[in-house]
C-alpha atoms as a PDB file:
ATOM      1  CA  UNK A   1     -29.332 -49.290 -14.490  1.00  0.00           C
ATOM      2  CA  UNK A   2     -31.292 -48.780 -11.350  1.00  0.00           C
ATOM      3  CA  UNK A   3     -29.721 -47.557  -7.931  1.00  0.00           C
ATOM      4  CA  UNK A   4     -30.399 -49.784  -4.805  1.00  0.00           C
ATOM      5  CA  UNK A   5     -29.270 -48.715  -1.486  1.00  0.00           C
ATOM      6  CA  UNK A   6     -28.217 -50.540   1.501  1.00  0.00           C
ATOM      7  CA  UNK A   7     -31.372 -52.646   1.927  1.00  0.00           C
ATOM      8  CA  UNK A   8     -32.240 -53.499  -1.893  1.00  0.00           C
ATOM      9  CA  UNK A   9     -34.449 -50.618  -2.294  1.00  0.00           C
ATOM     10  CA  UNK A  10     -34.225 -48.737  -5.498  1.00  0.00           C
ATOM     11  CA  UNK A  11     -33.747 -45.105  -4.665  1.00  0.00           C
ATOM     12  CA  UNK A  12     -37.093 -43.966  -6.511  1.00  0.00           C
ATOM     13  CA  UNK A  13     -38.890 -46.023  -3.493  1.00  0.00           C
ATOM     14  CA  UNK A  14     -37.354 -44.620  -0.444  1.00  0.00           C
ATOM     15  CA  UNK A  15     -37.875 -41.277  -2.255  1.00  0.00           C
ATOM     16  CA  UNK A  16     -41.028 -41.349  -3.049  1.00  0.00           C
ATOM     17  CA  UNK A  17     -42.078 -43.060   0.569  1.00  0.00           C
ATOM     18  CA  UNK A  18     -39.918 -40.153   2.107  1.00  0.00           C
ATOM     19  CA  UNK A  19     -41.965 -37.623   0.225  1.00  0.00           C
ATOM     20  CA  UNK A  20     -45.566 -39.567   1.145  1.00  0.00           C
ATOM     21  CA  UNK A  21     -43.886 -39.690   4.743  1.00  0.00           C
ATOM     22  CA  UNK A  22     -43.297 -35.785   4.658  1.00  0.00           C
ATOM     23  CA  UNK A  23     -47.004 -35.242   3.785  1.00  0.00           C
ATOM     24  CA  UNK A  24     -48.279 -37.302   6.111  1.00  0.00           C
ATOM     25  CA  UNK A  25     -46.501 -35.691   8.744  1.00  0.00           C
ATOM     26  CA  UNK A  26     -47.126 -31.989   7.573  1.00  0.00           C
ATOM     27  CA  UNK A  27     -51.171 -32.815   7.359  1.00  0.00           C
ATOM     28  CA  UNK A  28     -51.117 -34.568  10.877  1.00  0.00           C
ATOM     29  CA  UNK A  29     -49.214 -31.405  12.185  1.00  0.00           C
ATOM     30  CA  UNK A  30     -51.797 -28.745  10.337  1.00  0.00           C
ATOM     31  CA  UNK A  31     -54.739 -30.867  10.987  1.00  0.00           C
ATOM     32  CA  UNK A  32     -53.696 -30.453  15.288  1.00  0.00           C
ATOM     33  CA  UNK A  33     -52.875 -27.144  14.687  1.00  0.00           C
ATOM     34  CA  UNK A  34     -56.259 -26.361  13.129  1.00  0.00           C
ATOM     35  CA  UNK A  35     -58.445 -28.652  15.606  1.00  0.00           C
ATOM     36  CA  UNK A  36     -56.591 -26.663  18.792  1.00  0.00           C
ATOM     37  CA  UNK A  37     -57.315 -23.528  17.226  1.00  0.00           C
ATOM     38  CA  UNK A  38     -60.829 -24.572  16.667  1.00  0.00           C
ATOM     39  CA  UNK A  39     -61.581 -25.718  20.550  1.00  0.00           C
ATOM     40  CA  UNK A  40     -59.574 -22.519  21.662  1.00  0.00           C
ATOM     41  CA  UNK A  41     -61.476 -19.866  19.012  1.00  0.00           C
ATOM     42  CA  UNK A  42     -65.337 -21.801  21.108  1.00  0.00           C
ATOM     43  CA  UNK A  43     -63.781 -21.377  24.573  1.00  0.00           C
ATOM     44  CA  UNK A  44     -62.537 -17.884  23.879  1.00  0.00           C
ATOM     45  CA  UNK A  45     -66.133 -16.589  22.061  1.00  0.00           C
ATOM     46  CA  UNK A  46     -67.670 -17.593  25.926  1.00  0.00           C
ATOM     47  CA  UNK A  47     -64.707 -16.345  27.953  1.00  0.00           C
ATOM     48  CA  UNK A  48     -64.157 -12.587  26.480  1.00  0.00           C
ATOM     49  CA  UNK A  49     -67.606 -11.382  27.318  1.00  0.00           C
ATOM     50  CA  UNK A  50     -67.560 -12.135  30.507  1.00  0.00           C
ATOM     51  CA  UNK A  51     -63.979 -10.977  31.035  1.00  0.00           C
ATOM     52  CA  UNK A  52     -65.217  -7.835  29.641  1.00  0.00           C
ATOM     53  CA  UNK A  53     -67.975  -7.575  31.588  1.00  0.00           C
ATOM     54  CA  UNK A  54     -66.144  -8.962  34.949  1.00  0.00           C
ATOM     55  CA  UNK A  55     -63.520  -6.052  34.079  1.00  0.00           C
ATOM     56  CA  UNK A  56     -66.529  -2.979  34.266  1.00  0.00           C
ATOM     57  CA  UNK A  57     -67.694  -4.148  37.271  1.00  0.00           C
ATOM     58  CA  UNK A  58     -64.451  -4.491  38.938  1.00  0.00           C
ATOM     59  CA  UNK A  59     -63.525  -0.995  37.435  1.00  0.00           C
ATOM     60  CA  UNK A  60     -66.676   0.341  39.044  1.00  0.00           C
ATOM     61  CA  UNK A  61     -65.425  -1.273  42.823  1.00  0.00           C
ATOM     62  CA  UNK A  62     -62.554   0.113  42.384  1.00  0.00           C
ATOM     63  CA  UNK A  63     -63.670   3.508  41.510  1.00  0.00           C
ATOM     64  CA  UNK A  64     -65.892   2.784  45.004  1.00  0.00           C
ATOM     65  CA  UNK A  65     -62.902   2.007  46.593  1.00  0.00           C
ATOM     66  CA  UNK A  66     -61.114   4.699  45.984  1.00  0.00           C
ATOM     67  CA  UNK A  67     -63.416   6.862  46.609  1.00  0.00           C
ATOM     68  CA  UNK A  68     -64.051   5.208  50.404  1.00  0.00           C
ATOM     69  CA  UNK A  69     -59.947   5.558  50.942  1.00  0.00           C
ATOM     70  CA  UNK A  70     -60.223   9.158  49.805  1.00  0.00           C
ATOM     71  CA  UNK A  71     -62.973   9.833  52.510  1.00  0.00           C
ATOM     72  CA  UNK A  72     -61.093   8.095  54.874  1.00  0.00           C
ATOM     73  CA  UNK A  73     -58.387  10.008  54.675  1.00  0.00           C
ATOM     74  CA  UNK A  74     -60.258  13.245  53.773  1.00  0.00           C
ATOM     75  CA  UNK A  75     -61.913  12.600  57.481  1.00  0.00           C
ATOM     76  CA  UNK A  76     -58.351  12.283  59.056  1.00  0.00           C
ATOM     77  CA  UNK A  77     -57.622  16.051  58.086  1.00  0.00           C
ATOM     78  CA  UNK A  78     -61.218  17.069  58.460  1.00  0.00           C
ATOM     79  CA  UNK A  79     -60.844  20.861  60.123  1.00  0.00           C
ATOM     80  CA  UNK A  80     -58.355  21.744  57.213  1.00  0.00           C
ATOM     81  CA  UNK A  81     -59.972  22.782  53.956  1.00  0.00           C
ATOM     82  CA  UNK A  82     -56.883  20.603  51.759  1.00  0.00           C
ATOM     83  CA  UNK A  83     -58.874  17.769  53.630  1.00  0.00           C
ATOM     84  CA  UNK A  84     -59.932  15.732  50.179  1.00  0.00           C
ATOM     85  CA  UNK A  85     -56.851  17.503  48.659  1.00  0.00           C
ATOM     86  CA  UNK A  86     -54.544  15.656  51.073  1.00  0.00           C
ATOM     87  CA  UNK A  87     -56.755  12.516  51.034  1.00  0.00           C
ATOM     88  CA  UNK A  88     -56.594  12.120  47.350  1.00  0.00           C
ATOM     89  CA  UNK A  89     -52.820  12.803  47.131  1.00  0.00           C
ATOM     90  CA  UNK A  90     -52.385   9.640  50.193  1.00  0.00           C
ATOM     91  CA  UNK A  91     -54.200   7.766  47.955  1.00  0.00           C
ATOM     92  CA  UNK A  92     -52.533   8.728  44.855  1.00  0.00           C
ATOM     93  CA  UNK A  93     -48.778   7.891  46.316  1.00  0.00           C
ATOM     94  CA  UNK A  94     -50.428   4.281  47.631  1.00  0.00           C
ATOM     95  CA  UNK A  95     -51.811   3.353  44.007  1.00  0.00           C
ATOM     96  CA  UNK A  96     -48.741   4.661  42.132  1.00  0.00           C
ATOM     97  CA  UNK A  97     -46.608   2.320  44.939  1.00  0.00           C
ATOM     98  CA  UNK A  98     -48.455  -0.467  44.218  1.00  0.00           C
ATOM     99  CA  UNK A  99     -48.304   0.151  40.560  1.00  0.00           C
ATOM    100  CA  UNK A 100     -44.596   0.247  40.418  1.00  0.00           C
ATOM    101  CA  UNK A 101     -44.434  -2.686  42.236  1.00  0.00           C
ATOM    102  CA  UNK A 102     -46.760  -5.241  39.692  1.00  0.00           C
ATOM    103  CA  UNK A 103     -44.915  -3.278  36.907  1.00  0.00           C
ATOM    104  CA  UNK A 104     -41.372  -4.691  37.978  1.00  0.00           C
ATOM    105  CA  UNK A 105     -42.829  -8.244  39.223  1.00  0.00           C
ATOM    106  CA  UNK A 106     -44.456  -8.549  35.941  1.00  0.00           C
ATOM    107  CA  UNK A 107     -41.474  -7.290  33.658  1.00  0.00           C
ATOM    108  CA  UNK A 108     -39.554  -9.644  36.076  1.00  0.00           C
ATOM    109  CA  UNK A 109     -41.641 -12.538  34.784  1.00  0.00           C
ATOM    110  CA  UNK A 110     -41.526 -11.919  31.541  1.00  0.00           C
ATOM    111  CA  UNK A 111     -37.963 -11.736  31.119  1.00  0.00           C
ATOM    112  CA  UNK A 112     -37.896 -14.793  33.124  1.00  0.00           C
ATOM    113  CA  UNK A 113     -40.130 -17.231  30.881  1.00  0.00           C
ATOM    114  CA  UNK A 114     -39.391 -15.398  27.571  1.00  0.00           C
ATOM    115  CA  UNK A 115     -41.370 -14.976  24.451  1.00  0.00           C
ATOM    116  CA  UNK A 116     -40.381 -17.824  22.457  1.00  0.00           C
ATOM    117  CA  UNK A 117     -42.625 -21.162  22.745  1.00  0.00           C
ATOM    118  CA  UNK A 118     -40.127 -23.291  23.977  1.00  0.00           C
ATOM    119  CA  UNK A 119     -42.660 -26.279  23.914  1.00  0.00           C
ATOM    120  CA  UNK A 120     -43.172 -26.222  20.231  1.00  0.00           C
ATOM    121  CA  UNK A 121     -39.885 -25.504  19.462  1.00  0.00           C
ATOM    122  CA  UNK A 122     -38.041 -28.539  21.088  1.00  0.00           C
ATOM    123  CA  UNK A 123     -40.974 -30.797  19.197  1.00  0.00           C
ATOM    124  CA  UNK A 124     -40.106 -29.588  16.168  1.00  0.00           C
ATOM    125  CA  UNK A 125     -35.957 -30.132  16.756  1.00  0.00           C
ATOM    126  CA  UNK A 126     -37.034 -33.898  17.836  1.00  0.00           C
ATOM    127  CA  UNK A 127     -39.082 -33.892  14.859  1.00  0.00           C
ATOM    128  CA  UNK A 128     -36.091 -32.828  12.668  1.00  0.00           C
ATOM    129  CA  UNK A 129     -33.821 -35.162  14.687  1.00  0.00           C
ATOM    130  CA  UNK A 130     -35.731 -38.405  13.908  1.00  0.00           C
ATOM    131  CA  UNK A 131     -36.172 -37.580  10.219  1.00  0.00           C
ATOM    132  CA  UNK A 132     -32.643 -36.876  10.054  1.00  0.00           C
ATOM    133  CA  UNK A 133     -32.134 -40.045  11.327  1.00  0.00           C
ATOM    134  CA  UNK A 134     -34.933 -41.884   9.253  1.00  0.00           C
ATOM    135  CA  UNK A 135     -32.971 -40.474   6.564  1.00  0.00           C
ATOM    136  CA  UNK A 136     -30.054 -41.824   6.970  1.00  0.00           C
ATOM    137  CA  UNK A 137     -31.141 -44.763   8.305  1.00  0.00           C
ATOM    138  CA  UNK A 138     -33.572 -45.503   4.863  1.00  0.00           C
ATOM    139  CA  UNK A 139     -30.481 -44.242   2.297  1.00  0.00           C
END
């Protein structure tokens, strides 16, 4: 004796369709995954070396900078002989200001937007969703 369900269908079919369904929709997903990987992995092999490269220049102006502020200020106290003592230590306090400031904007964003991918995450609970309900609707 065969099973049918609702719509005539022997069980065996709507199994069998659910599992070709299932593969079907696990090979779509990989093959996106891989192919956005792919175009990311090219634009990132360009990008890095010029990050890197943008980054020890900018090091270098900053190490410029610095050292211009530190004159600066040096030149404010010029008759005492702390002059570049007292310079560096102005420009010390200003960086370490500054740094504690980006520090708690950018913990402050991160906390704020979280770690987990909400994107992908609320595709994959549709996702569920509809084959929940393609499985109840084919049973």
């Amino acid at each position: 004796m065969q099973v049918v369900t609702e719509n005539n269908r022997p069980i065996g079919q709507v199994v069998a369709e659910l599992k070709s369904d299932a593969k079907d929709f696990v090979s779509t997903r990989l093959q996106m995954l891989s192919q956005e990987m792919s175009e990311k992995i090219s634009v990132w092999k360009v990008a890095i070396p010029m990050l890197a490269v943008g980054a020890v220049i900018g090091l270098l102006a900053f190490m410029a900078l610095t050292f211009a502020f530190i004159a600066f200020f040096a030149g404010v106290f010029n008759p005492s002989p702390w002059a570049w003592c007292y310079g560096g230590l102005i420009v010390m306090a200003i960086y370490f200001i500054v740094a504690g400031g980006m520090f708690y904007l950018g913990r402050r964003e991160l906390t704020q937007a979280g770690l987990a991918p909400t994107k992908t995450i609320r595709v994959l609970k549709e996702d569920q969703i509809w084959m929940q309900h393609e499985a109840r609707s084919q049973a």
